[in-house]
N, C-alpha and C. Protein backbone atom coordinates (compact mmCIF):
# COMPACT_ATOMS: atom_id res chain seq x y z
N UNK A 1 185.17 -5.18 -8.68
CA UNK A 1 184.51 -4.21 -9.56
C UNK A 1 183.52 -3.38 -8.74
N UNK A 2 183.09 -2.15 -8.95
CA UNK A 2 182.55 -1.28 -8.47
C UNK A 2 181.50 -0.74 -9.23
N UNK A 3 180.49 -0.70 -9.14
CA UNK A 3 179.03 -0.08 -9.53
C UNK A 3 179.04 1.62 -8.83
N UNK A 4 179.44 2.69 -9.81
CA UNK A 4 179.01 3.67 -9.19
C UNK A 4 177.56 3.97 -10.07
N UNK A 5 176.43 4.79 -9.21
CA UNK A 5 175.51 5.31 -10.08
C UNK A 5 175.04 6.63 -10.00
N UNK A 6 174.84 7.47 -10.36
CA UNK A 6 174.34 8.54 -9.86
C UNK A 6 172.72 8.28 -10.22
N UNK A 7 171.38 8.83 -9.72
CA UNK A 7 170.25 8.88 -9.95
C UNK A 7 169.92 9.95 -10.35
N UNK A 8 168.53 9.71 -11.15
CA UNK A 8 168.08 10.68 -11.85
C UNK A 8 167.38 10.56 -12.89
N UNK A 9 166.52 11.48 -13.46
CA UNK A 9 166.04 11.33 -14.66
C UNK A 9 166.19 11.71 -16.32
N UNK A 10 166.14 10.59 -16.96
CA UNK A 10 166.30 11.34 -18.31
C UNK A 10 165.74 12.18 -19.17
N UNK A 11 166.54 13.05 -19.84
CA UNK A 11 165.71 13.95 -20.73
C UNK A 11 166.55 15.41 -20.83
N UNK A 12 166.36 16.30 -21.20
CA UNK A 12 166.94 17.43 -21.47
C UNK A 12 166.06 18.58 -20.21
N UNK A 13 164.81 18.31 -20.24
CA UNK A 13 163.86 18.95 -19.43
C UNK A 13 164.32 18.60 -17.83
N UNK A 14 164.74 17.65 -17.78
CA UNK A 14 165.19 17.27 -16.16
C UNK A 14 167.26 17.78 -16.11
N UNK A 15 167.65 18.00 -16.71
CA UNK A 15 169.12 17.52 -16.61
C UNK A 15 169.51 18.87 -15.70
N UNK A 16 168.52 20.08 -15.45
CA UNK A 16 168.97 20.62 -13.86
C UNK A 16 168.26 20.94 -12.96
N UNK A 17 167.38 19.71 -12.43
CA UNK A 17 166.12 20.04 -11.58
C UNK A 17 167.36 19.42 -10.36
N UNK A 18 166.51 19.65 -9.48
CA UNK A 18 167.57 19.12 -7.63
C UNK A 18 167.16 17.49 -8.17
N UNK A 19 166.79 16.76 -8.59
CA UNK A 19 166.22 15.52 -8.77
C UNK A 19 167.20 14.91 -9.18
N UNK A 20 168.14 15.63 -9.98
CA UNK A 20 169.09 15.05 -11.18
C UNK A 20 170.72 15.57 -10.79
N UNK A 21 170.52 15.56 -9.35
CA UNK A 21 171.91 16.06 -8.98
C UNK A 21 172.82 14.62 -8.71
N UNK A 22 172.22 13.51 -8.64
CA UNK A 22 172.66 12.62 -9.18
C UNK A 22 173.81 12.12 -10.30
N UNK A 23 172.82 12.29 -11.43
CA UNK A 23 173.63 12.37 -12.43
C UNK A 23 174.54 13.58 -12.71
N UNK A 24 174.57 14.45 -12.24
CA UNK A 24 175.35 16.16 -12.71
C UNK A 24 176.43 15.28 -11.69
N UNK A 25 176.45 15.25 -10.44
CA UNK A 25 178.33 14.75 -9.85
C UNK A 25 178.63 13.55 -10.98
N UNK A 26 178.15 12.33 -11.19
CA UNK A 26 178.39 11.36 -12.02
C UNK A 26 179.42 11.65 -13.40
N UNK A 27 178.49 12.89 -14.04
CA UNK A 27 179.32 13.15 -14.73
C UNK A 27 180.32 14.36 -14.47
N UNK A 28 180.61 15.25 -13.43
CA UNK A 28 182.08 15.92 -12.98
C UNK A 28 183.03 14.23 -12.39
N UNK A 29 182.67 13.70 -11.78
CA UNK A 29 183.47 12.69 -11.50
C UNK A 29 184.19 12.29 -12.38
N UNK A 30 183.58 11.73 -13.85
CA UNK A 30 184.02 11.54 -14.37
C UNK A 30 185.16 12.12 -15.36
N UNK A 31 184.89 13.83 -15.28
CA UNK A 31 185.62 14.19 -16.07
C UNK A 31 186.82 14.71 -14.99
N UNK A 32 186.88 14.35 -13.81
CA UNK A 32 187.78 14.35 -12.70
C UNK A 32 189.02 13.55 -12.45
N UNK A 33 188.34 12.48 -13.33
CA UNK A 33 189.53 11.34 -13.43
C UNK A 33 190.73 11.12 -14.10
N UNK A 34 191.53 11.59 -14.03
CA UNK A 34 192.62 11.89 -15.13
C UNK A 34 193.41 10.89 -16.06
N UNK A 35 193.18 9.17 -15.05
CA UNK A 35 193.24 8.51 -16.18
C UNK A 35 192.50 7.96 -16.84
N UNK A 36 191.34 8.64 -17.31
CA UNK A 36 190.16 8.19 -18.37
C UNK A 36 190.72 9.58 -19.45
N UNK A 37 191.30 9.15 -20.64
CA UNK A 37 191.90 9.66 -21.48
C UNK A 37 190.92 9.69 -22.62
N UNK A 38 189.84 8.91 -23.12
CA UNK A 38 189.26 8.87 -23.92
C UNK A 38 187.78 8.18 -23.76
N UNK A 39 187.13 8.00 -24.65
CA UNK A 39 185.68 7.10 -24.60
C UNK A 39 184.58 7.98 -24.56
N UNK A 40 183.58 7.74 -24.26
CA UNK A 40 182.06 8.35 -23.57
C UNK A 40 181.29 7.28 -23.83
N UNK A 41 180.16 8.39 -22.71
CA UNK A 41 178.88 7.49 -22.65
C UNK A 41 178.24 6.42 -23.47
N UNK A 42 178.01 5.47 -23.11
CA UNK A 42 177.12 4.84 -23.99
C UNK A 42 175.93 4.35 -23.70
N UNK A 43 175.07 4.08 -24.55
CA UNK A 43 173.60 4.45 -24.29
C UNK A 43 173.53 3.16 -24.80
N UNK A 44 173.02 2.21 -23.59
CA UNK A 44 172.63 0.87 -23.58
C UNK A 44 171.16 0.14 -23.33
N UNK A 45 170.76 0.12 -24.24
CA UNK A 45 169.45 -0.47 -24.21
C UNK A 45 169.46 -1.81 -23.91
N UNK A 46 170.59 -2.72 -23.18
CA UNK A 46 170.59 -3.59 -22.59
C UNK A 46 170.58 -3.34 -21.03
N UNK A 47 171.23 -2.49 -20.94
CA UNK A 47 171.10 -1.84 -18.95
C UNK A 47 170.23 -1.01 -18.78
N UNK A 48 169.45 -0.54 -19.96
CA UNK A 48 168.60 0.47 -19.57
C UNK A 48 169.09 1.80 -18.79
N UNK A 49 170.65 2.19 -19.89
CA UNK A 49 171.20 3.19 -18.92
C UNK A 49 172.00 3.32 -19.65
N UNK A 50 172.69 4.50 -19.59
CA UNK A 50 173.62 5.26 -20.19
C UNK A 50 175.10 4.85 -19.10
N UNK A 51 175.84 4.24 -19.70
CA UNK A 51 177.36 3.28 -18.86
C UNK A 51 178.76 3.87 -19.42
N UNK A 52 179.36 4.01 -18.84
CA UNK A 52 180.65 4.07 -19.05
C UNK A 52 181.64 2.79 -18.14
N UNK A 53 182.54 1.91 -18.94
CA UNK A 53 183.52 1.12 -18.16
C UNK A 53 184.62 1.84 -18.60
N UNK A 54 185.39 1.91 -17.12
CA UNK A 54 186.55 2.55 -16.43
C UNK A 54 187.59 1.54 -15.96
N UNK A 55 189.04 1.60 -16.25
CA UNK A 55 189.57 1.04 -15.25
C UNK A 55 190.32 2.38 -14.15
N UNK A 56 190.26 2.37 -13.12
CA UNK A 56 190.41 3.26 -12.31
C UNK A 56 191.86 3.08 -11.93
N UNK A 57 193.01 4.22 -11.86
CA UNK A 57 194.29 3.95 -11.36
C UNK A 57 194.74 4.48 -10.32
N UNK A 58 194.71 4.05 -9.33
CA UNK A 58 194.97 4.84 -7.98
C UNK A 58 196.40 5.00 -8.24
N UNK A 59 196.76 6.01 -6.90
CA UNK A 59 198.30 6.48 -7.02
C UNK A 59 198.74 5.20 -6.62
N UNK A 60 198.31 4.53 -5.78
CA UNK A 60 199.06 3.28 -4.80
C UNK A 60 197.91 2.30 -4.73
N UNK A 61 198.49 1.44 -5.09
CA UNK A 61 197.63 0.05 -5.21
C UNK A 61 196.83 -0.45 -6.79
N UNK A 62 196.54 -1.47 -6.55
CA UNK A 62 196.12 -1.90 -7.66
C UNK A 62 194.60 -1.38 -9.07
N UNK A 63 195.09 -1.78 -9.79
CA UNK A 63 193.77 -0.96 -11.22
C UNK A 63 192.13 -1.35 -10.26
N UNK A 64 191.69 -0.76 -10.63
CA UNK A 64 190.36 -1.25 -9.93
C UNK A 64 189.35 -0.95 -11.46
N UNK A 65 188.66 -1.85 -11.82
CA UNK A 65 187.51 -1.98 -12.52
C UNK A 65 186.29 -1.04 -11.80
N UNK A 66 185.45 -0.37 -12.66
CA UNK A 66 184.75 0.70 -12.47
C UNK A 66 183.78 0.80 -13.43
N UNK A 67 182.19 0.63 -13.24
CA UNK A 67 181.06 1.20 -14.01
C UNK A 67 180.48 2.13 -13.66
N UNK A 68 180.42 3.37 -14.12
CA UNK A 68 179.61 4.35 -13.65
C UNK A 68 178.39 4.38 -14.75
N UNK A 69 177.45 4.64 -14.06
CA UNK A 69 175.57 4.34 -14.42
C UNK A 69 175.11 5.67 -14.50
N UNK A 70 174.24 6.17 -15.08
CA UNK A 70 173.09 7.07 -15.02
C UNK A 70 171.56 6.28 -15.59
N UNK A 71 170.90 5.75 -15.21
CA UNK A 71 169.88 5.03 -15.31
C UNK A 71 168.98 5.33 -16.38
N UNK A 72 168.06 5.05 -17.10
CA UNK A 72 167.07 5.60 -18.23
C UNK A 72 166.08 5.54 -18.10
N UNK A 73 165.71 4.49 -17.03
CA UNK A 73 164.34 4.10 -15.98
C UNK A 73 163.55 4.99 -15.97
N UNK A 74 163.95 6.36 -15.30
CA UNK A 74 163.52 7.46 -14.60
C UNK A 74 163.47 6.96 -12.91
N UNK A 75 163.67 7.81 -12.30
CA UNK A 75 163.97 8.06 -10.98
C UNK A 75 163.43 6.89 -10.35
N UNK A 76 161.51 6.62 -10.36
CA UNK A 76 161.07 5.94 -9.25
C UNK A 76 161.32 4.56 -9.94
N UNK A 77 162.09 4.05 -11.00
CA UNK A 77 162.46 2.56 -11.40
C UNK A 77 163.58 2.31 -11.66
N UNK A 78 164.18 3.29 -10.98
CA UNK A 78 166.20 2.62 -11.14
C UNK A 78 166.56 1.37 -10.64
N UNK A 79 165.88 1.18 -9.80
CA UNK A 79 166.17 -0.21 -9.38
C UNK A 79 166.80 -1.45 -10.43
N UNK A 80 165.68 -1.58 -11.78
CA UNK A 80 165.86 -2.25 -12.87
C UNK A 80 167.10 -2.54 -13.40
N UNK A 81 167.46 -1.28 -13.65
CA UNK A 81 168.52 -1.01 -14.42
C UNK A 81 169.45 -1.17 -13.76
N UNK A 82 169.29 -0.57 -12.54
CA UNK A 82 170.86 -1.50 -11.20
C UNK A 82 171.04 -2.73 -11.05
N UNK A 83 169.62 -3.42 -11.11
CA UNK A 83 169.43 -4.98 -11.34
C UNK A 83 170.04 -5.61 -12.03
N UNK A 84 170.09 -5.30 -13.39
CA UNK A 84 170.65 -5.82 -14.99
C UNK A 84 171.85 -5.65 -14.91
N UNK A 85 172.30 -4.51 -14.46
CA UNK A 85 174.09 -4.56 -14.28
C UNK A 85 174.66 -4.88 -13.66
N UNK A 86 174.13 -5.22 -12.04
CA UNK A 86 175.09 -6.12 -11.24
C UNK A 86 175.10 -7.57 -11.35
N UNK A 87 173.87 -7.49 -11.79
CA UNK A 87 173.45 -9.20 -12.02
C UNK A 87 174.25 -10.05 -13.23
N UNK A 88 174.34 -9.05 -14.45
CA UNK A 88 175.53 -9.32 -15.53
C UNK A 88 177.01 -9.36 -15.47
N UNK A 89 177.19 -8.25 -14.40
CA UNK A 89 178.53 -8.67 -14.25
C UNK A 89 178.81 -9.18 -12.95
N UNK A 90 177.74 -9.63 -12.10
CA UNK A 90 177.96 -10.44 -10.93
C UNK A 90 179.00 -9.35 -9.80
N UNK A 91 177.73 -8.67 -9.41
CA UNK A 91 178.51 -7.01 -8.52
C UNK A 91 177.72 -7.36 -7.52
N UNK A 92 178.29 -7.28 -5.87
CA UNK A 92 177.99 -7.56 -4.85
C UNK A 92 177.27 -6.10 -4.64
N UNK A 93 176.01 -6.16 -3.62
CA UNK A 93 175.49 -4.85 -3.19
C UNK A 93 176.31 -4.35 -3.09
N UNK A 94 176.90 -4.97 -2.13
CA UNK A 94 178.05 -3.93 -0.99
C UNK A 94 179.23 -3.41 -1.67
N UNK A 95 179.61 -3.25 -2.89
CA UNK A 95 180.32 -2.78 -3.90
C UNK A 95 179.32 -2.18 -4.63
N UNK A 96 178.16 -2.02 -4.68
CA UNK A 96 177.51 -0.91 -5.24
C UNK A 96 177.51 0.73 -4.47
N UNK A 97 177.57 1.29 -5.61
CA UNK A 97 177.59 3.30 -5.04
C UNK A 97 176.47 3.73 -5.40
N UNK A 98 175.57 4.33 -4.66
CA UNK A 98 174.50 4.98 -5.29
C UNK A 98 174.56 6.77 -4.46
N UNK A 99 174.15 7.20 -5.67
CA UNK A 99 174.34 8.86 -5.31
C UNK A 99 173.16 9.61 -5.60
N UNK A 100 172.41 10.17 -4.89
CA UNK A 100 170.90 10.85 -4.75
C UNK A 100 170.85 12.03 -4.30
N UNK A 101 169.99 12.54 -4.86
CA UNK A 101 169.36 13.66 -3.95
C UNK A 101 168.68 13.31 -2.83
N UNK A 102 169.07 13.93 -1.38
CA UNK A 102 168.17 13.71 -0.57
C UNK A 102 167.58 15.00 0.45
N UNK A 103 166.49 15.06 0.59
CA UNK A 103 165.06 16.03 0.56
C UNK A 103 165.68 16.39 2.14
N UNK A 104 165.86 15.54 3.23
CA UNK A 104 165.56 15.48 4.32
C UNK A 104 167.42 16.20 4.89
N UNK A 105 168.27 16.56 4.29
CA UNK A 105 169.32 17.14 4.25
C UNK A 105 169.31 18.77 3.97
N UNK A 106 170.12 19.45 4.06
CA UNK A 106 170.09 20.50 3.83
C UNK A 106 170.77 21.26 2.59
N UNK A 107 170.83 21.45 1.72
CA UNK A 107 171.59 22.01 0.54
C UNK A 107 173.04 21.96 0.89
N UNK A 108 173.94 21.53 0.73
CA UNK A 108 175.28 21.53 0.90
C UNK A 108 175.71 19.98 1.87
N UNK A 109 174.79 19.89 1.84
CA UNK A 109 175.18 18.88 3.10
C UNK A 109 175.35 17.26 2.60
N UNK A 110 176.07 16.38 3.02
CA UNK A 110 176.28 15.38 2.67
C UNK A 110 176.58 14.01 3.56
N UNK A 111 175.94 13.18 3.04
CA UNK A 111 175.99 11.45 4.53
C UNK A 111 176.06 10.68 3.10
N UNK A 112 177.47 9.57 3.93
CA UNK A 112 177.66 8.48 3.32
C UNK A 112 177.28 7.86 4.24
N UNK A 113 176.66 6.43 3.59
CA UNK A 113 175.90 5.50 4.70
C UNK A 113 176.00 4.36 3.97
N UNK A 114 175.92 3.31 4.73
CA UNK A 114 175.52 2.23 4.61
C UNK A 114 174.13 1.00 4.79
N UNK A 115 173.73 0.81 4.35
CA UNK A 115 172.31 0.46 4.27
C UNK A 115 171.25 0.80 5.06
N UNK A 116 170.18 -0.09 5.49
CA UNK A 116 169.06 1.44 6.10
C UNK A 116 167.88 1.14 4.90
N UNK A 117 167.33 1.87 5.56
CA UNK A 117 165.92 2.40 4.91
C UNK A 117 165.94 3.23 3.60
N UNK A 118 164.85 3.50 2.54
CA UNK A 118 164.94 4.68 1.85
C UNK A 118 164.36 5.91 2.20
N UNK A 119 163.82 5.89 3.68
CA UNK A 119 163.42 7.50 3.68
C UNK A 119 163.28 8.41 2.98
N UNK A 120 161.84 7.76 2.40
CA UNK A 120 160.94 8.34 1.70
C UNK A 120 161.63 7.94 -0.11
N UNK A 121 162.80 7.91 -0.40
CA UNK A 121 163.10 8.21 -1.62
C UNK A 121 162.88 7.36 -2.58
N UNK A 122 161.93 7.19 -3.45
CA UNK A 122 161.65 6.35 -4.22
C UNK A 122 162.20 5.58 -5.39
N UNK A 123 163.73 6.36 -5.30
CA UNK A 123 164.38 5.78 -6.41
C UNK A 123 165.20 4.91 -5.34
N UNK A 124 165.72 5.29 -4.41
CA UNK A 124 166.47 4.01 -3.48
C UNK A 124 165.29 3.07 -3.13
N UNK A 125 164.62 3.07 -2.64
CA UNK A 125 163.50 2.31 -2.50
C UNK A 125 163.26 1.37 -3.78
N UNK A 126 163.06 1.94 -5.05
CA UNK A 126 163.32 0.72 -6.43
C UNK A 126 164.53 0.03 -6.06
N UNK A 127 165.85 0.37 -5.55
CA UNK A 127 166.98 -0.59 -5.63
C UNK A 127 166.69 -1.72 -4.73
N UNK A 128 166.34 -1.30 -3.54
CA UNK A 128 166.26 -2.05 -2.71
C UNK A 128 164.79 -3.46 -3.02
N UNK A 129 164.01 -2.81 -3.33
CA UNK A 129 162.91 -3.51 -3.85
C UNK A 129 163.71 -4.65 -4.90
N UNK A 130 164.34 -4.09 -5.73
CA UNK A 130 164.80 -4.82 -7.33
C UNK A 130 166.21 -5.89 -6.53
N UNK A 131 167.00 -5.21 -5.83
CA UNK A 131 168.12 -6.05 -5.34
C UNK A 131 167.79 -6.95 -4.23
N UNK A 132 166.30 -6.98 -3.68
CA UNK A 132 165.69 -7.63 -2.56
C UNK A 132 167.02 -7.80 -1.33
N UNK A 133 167.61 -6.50 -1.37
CA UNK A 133 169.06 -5.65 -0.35
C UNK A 133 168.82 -4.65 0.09
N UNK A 134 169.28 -4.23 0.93
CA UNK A 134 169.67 -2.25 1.53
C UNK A 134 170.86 -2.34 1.76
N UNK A 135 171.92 -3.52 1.35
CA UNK A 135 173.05 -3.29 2.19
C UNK A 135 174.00 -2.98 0.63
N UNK A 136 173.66 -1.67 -0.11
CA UNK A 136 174.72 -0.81 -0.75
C UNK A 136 175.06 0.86 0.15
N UNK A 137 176.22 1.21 -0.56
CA UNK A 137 176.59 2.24 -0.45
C UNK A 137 175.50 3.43 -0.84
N UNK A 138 175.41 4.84 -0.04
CA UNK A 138 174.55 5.75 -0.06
C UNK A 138 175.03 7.03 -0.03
N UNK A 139 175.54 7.73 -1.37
CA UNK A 139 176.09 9.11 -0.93
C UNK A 139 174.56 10.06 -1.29
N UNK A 140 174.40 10.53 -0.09
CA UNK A 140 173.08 11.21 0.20
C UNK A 140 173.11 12.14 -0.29
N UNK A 141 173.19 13.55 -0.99
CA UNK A 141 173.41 14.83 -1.25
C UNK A 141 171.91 15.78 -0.89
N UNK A 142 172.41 16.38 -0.04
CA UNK A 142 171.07 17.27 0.48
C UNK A 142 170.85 18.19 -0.83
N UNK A 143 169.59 18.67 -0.66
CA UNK A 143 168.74 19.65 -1.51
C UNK A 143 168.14 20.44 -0.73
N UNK A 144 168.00 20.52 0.52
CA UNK A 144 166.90 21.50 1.13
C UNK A 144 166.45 21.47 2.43
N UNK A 145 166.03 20.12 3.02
CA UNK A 145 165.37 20.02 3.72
C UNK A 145 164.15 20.59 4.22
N UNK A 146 163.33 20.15 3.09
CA UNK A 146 161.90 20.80 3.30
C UNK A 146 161.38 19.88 3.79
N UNK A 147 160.50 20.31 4.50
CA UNK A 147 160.05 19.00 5.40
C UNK A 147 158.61 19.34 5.68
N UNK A 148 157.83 20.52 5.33
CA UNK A 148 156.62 20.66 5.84
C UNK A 148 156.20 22.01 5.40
N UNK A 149 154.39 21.69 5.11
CA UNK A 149 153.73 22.67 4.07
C UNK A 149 154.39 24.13 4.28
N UNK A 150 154.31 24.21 5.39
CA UNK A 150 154.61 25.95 5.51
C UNK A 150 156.35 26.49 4.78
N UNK A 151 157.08 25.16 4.76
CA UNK A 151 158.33 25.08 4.09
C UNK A 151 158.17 25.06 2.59
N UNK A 152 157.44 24.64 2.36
CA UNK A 152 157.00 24.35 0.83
C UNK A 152 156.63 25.45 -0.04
N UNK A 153 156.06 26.05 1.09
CA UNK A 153 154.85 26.96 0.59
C UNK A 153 155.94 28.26 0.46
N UNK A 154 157.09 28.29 1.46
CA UNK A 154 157.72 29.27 0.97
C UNK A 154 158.42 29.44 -0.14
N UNK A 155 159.01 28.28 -0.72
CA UNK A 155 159.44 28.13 -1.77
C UNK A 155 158.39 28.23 -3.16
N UNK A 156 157.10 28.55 -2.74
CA UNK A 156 156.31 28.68 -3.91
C UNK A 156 155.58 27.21 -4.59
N UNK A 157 155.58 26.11 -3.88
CA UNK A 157 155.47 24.68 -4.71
C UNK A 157 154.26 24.19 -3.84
N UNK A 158 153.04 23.17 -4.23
CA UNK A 158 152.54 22.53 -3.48
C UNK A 158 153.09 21.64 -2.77
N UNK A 159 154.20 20.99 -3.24
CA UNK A 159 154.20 19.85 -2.47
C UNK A 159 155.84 19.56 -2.71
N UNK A 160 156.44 18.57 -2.14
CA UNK A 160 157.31 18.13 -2.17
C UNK A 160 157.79 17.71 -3.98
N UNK A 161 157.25 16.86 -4.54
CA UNK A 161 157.27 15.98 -5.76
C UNK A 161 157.78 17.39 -6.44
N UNK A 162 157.16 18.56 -6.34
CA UNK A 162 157.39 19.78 -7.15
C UNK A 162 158.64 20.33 -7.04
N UNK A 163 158.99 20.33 -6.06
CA UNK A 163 160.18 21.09 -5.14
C UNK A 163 161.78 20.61 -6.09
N UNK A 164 161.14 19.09 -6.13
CA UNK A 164 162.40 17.90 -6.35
C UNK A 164 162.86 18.07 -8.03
N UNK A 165 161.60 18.21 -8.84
CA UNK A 165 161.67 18.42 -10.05
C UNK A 165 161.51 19.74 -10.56
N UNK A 166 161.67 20.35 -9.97
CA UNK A 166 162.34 22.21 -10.55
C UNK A 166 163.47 22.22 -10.41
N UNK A 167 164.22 23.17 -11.26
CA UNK A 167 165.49 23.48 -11.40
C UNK A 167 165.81 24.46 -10.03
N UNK A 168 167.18 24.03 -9.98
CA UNK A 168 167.94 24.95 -8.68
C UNK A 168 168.02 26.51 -8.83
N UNK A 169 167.48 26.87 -8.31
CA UNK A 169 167.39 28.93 -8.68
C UNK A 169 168.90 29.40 -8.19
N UNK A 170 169.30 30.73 -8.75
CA UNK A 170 170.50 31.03 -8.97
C UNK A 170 170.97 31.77 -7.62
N UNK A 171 170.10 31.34 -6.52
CA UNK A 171 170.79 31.96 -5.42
C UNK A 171 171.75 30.94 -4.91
N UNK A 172 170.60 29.30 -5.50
CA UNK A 172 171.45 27.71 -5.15
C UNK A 172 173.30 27.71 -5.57
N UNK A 173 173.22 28.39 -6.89
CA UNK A 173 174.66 27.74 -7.58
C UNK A 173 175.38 27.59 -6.72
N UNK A 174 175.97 28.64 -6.26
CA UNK A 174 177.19 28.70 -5.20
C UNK A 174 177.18 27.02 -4.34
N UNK A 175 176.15 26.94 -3.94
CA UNK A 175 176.12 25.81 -2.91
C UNK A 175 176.03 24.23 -3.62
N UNK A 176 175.34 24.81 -5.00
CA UNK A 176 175.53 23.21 -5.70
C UNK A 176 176.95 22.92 -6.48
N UNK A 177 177.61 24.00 -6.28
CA UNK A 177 178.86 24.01 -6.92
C UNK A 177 179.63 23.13 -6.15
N UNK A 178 179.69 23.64 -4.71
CA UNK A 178 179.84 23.63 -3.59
C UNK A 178 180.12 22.09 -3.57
N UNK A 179 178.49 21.31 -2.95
CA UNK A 179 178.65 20.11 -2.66
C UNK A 179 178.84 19.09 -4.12
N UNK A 180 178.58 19.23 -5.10
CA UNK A 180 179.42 18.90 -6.34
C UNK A 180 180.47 18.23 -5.83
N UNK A 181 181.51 19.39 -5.89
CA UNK A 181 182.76 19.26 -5.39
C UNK A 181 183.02 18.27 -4.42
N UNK A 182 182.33 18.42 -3.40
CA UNK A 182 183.01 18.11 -2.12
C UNK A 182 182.22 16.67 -2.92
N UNK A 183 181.33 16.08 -2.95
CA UNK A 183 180.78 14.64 -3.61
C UNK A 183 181.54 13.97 -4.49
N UNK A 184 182.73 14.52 -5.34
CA UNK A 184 183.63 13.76 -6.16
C UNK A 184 184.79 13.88 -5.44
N UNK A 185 185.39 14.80 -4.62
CA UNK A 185 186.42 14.22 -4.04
C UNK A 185 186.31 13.24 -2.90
N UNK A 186 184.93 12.74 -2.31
CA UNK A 186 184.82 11.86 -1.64
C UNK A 186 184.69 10.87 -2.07
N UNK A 187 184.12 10.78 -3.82
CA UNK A 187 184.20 9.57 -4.33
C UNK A 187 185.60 8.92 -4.78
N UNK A 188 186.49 9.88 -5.16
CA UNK A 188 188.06 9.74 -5.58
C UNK A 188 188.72 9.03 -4.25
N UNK A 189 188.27 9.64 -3.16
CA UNK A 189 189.09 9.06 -2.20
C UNK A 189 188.60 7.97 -1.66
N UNK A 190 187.17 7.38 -2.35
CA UNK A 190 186.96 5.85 -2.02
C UNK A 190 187.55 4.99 -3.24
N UNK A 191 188.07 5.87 -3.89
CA UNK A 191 188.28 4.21 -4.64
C UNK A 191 189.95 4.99 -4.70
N UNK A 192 190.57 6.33 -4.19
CA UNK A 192 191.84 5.94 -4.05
C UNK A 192 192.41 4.96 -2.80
N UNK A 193 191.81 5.26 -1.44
CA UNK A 193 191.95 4.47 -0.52
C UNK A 193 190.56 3.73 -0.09
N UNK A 194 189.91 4.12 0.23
CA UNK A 194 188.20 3.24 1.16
C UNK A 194 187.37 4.02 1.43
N UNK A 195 186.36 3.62 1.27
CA UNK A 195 184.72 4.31 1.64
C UNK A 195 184.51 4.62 2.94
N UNK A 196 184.95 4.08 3.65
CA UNK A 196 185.01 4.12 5.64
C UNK A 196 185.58 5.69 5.74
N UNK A 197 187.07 5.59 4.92
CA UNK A 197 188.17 6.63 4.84
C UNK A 197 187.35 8.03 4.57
N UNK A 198 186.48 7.89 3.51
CA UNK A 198 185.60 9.03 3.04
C UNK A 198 184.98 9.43 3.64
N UNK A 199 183.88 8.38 4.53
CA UNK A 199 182.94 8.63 5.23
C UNK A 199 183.16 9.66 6.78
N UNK A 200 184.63 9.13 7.35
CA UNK A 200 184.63 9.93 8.13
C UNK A 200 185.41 11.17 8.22
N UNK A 201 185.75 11.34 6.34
CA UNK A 201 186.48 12.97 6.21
C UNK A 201 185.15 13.88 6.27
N UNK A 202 184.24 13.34 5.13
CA UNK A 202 183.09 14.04 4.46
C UNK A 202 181.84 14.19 4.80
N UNK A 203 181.60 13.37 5.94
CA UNK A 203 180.38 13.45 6.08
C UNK A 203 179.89 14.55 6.82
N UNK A 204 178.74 15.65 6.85
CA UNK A 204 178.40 16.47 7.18
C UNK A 204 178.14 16.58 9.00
N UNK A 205 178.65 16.59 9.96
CA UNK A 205 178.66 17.07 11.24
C UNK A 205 177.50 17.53 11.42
């Protein structure tokens, strides 16, 4: 079984800040899948998260069991809620997916990784804290790479925290369309063939 999650926060006010690009592939993935014919979300006040169970049908090889997550935590306490669901259905890290925004990337850009640090990101940082692990899956999705005041400052924001929770301005679309895309067909092709397989089609050079 497979734990995918995207991160992010809930609410209507967040659902298109760069913060919540998380959850926005989570759900194109899902509607990517062609044999998920029916169902939706459900809003579980036992996982503290909004879940969908999938059985996944590759062209070749066997059904694979599939939870995809969007958390209810909010960003800096996903951990929790990743906690409660692997722990219930007994999900190894290393079969966990987690999908983020990450600051230190560049808008379009994308790293699958394997455990490591959270550099800086406070919602991987809850997993790791809550799973007392780093050794899950990491599809990184850049936002920017702002990295310093005078970067910040061009964008109009004090600080970083600001940057993360504003919505993407309409010069972004093109490029969030962009890596969208390219983030669900790398997820399709880990659970049609392997994550290794993905990692070294997709990952950003």
């Amino acid at each position: 079984m497979k734990l995918i999650v995207g991160l992010g926060n809930p609410g209507e006010k967040h659902e298109s800040t760069r913060h919540n690009l998380g959850f926005m592939i989570v759900d194109h993935l899902l509607k990517d899948i062609e044999s998920v014919r029916s169902g939706k979300w459900e809003d579980s006040q036992k996982f503290k998260s909004e879940i969908f169970n999938l059985e996944y049908k590759p062209k070749f090889g066997e059904v694979k069991k599939v939870i995809l997550a969007k958390p209810k935590t909010h960003m800096n306490n996903s951990g929790m809620a990743i906690s409660l669901i692997s722990s219930f259905y007994k999900i190894a890290s290393s079969d966990i997916w987690i999908i983020h925004d990450e600051l230190d990337l560049p808008l379009g850009f994308m790293k699958i990784r394997f455990g490591g640090g959270a550099a800086g990101h406070h919602g991987v940082e809850s997993i790791i804290t809550s799973l007392n692990s780093d050794k899950f899956w990491r599809f990184r999705i850049g936002i920017g790479a702002v990295k310093n005041k005078d970067e910040i400052a061009r964008h109009k924001f004090k600080n970083a925290e600001d940057f993360v929770l504003d919505n993407f301005n309409t010069h972004e679309s093109r490029s969030v369309k962009h890596v969208i895309k390219r983030a669900v067909d790398a997820l399709i092709l880990s659970l049609e063939k392997d994550i290794q397989v993905s990692m070294n089609r997709f990952n950003t050079k």
